[in-house]
Protein backbone atom coordinates (compact mmCIF):
# COMPACT_ATOMS: atom_id res chain seq x y z
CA UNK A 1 0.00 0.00 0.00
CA UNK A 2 1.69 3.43 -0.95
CA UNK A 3 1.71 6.20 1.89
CA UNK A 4 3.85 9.47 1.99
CA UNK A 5 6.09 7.54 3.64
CA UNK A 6 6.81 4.72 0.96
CA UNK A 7 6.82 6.97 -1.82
CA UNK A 8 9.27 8.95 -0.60
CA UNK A 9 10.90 5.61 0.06
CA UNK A 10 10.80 4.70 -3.37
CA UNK A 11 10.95 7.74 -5.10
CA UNK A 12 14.11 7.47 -7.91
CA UNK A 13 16.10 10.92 -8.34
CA UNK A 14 16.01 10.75 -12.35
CA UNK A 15 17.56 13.30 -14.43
CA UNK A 16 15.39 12.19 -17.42
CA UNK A 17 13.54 8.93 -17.73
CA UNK A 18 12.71 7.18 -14.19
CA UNK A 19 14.04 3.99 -16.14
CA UNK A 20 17.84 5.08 -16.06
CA UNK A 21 19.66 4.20 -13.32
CA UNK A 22 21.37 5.89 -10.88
CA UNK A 23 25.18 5.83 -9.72
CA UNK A 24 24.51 3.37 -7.19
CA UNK A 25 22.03 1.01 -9.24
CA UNK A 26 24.90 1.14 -12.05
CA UNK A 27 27.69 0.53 -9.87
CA UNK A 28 25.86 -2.99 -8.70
CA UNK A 29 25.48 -4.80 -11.99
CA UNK A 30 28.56 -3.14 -14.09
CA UNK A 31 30.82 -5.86 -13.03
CA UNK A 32 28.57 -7.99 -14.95
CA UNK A 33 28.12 -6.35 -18.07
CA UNK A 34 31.31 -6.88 -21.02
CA UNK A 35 33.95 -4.51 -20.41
CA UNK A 36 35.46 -2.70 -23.49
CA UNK A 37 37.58 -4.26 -25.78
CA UNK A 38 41.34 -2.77 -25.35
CA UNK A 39 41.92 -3.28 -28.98
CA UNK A 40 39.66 -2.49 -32.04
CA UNK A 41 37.25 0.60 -32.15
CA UNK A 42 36.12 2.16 -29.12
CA UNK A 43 32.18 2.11 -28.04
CA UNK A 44 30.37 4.47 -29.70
CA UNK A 45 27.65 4.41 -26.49
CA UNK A 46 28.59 3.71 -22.52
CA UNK A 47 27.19 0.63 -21.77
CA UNK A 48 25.16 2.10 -19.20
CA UNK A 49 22.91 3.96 -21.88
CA UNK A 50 22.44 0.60 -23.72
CA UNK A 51 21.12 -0.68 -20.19
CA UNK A 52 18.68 2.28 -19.99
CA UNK A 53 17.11 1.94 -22.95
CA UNK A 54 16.44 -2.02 -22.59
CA UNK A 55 15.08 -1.42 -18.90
CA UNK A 56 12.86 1.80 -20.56
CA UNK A 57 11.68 -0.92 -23.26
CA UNK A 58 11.00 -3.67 -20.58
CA UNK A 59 9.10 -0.69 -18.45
CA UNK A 60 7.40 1.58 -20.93
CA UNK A 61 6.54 -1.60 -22.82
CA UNK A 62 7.31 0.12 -26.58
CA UNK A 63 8.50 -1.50 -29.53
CA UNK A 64 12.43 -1.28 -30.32
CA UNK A 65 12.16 1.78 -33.31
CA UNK A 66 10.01 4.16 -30.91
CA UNK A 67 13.21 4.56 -28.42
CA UNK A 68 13.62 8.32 -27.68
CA UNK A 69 16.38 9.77 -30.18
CA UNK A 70 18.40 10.78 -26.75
CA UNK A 71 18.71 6.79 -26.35
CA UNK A 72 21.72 4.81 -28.67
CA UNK A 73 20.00 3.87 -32.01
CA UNK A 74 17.37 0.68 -31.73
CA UNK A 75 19.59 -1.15 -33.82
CA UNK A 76 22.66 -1.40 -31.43
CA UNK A 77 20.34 -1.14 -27.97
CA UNK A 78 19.00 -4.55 -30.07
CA UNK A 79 21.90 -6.15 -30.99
CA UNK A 80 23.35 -5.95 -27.55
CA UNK A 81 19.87 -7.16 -26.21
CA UNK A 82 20.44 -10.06 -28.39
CA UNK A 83 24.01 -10.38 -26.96
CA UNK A 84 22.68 -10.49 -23.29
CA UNK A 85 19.82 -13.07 -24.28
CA UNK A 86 21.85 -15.21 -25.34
CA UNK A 87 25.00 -15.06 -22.84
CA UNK A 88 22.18 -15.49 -20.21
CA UNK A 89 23.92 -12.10 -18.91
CA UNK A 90 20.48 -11.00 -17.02
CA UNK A 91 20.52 -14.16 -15.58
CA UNK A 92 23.67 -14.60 -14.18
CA UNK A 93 23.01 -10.92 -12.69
CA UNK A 94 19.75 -11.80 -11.54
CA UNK A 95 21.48 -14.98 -9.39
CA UNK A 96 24.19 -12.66 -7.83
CA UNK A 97 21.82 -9.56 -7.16
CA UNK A 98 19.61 -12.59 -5.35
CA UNK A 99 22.61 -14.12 -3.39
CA UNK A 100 23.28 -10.35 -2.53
CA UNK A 101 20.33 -9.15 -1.20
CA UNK A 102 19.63 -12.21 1.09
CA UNK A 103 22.97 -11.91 2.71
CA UNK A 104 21.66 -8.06 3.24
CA UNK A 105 18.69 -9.19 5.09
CA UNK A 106 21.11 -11.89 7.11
CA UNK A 107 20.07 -14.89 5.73
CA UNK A 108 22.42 -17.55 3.62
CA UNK A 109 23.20 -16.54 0.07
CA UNK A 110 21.79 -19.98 -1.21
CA UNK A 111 17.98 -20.60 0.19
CA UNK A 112 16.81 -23.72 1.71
CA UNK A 113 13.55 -23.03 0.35
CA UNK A 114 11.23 -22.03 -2.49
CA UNK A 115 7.91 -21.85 -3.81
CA UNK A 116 7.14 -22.75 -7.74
CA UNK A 117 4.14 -21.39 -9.62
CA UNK A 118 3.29 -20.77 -13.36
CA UNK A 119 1.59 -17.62 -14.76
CA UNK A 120 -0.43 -17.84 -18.41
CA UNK A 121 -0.54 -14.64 -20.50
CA UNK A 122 -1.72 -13.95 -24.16
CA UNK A 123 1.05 -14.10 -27.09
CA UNK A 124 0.58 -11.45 -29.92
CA UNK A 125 1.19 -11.58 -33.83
CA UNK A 126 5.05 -11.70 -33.50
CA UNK A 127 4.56 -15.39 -33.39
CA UNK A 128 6.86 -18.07 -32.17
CA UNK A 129 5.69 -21.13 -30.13
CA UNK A 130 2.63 -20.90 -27.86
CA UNK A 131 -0.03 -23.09 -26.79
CA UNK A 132 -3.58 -23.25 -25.20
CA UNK A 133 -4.36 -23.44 -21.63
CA UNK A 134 -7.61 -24.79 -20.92
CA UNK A 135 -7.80 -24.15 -17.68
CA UNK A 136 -7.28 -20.56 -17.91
CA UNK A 137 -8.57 -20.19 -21.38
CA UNK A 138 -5.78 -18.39 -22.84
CA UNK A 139 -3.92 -18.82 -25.87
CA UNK A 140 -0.25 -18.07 -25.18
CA UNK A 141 2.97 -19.04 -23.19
CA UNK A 142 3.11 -19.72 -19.63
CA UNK A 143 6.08 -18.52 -17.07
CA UNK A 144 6.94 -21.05 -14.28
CA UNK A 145 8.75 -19.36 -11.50
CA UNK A 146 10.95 -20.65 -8.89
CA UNK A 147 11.01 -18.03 -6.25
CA UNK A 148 12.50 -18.30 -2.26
CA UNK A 149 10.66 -17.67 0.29
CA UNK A 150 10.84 -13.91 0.33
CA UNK A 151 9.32 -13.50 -3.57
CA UNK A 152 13.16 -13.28 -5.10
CA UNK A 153 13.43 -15.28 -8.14
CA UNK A 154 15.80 -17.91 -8.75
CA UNK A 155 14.32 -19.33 -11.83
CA UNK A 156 11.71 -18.41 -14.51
CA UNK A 157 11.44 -20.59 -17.56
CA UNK A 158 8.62 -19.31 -20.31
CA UNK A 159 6.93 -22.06 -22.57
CA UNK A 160 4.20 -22.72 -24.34
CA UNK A 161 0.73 -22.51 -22.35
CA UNK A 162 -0.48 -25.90 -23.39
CA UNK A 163 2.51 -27.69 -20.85
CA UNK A 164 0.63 -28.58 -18.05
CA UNK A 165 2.36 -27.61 -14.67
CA UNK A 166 3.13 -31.35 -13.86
CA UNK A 167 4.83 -31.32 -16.99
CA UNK A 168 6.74 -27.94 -16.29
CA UNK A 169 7.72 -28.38 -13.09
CA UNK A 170 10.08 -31.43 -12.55
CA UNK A 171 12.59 -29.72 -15.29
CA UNK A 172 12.47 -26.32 -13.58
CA UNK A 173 13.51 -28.33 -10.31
CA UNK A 174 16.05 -30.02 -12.00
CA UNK A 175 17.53 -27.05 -14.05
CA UNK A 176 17.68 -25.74 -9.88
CA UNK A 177 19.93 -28.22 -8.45
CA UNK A 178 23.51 -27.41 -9.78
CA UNK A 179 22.17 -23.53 -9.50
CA UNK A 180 20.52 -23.66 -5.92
CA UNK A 181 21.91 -26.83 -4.50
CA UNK A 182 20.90 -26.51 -1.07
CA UNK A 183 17.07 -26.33 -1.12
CA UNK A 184 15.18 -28.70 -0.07
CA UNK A 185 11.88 -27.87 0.46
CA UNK A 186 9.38 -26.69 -2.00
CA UNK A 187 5.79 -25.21 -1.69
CA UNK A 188 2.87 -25.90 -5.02
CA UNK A 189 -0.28 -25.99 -5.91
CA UNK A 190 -2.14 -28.99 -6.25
CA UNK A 191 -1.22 -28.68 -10.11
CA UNK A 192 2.31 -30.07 -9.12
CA UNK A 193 0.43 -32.96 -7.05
CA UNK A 194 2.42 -35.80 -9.63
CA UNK A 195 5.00 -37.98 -9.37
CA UNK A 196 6.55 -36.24 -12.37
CA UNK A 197 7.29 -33.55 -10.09
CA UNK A 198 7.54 -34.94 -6.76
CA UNK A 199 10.19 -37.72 -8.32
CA UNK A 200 11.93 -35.18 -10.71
CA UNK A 201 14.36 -34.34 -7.99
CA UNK A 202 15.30 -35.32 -3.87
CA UNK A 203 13.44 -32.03 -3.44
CA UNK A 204 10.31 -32.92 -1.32
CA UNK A 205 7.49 -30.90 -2.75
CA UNK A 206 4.39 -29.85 -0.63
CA UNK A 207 1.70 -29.39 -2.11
CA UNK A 208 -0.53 -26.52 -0.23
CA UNK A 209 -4.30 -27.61 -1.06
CA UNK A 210 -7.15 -24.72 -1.02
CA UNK A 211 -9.50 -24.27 1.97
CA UNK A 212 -11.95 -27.07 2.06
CA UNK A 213 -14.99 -24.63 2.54
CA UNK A 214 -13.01 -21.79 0.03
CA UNK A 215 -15.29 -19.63 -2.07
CA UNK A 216 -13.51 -16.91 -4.33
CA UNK A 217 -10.03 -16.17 -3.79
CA UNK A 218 -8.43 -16.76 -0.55
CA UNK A 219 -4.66 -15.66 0.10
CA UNK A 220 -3.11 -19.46 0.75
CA UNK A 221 -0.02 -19.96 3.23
CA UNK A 222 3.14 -19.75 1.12
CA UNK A 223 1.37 -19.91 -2.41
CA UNK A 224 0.60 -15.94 -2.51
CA UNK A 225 4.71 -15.33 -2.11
CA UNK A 226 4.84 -16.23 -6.10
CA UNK A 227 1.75 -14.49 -6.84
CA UNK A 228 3.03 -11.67 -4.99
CA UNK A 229 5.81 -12.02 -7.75
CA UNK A 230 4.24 -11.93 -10.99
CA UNK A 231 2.37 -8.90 -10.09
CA UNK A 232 5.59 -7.10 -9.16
CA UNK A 233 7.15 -8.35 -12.63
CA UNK A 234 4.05 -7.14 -14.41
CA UNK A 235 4.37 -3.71 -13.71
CA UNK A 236 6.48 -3.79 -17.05
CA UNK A 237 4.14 -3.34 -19.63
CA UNK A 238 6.56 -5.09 -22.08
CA UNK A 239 5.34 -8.36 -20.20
CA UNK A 240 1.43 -7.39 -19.95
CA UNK A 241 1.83 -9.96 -22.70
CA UNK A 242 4.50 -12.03 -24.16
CA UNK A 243 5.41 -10.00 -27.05
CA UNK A 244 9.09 -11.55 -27.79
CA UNK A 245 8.94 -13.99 -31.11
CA UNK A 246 11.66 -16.72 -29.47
CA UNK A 247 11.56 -18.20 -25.66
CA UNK A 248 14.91 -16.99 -25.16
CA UNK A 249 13.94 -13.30 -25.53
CA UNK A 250 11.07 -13.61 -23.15
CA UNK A 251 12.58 -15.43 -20.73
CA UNK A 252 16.15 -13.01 -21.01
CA UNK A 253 12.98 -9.85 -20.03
CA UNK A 254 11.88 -12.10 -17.27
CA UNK A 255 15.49 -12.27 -15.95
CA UNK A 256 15.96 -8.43 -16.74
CA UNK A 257 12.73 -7.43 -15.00
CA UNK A 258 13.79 -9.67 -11.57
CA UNK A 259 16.88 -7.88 -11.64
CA UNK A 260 15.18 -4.30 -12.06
CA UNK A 261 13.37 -5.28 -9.12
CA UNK A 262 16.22 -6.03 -6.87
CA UNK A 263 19.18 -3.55 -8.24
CA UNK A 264 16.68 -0.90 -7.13
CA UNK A 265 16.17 -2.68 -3.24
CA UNK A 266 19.64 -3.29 -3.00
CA UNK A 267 20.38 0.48 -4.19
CA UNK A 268 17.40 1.65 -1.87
CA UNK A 269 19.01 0.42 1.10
CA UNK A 270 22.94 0.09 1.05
């Protein structure tokens, strides 16, 4: 809930779009990004503007040719988005901006914990693979999320809607174990209640069932921590729906829009 007191919290000191980021924000995820090449011909943009325009893409949720003119040309802010998709560069940043803001609230870097979830949403024109979920009716992809306990996410994997959540969810947990080795304990809905799930790993997953007298929605112990999640991520109107023609280029937005989330919280309060 916003009060004078969180907004001032919050509140970004921008110089022109609230998108760019600040000294601080930069200085946390610049050891991450490609330095410049000693040799060759020197960057004709900072890296730091090429950031700013893909975060004021992700936000503003605009197609690549209406950047501002005071942004690098769409063409290079493009071709280095393609260059982060697919060195998984937002999500190795997302994984050590995660580590990093446990150990800021005192807890280990690598959780113990998590809770896994999907979210469907409608595809567009731009094509690529999709599917229909019947249960929510919608045409489209779906994003399963691994988050911990808190609502940081470790993993998000988009595929097509029509992959049913027991399906899903036994590869997300395995993709987890060389990443997040320690958990053990994971929290799902009863859509994860199958042994292609609770088998995929030595996680033990526990399933959290609804009410038995529930009518409408009802905020369920654990489960709302994801749901509390997507609707952070979905602030960025570039993921109101899944726009991006590959999986790679919706899931590297996913990873991009995680780490908007906690570059600004570890910024906020260090």
């Amino acid at each position: 809930m916003w009060t004078p007191t969180t907004r001032e919290q919050h509140s970004r000191p921008a110089a022109r779009y609230q998108t760019d980021l600040t000294d601080k924000e930069w200085l946390l995820i610049e050891p991450y990004l490609p330095a410049a090449r000693k040799t060759g011909r020197s960057r004709a943009w900072p890296m730091r503007e090429i950031i700013n325009a893909i975060f004021y893409v992700l936000r503003g949720g605009i197609a690549w040719r209406l950047l501002p003119s005071d942004f690098p040309p769409w063409p290079t802010v493009y071709r280095w988005f393609a260059a982060f998709r697919d060195g998984s560069v937002f999500e190795k940043i997302n994984h050590a901006l995660v580590m990093a803001d446990r150990e800021r609230v005192g807890r280990d870097a690598s959780p113990s914990a998590a809770i896994i979830d999907s979210q469907s949403v409608k595809t567009t024109e731009a094509g690529g693979p999709r599917g229909y979920d019947a249960g929510k009716k919608i045409n489209g992809r779906k994003r399963h999320a691994l988050v911990d306990t808190d609502g940081r996410a470790l993993l998000v994997e988009p595929h097509p809607a029509n992959i049913q959540d027991r399906d899903g969810g036994g590869p997300l947990l395995q993709v987890s174990r060389p990443l997040f080795p320690f958990i053990k304990h994971v929290w799902a809905d009863g859509g994860y209640n199958h042994e292609r799930v609770t088998t995929a790993t030595n996680i033990l997953v526990e399933i959290v069932k609804k009410q038995p007298d529930q009518v409408g929605f009802v905020v369920l112990p654990r489960r709302w921590v994801v749901e509390r999640f997507f609707a952070w991520i979905n602030r960025n109107r570039r993921l109101a729906k899944d726009f991006e023609a590959t999986i790679d280029s919706a899931a590297a937005f996913l990873y991009a829009a995680s780490a908007m989330l906690l570059i600004r919280r570890l910024a906020r309060t260090s």
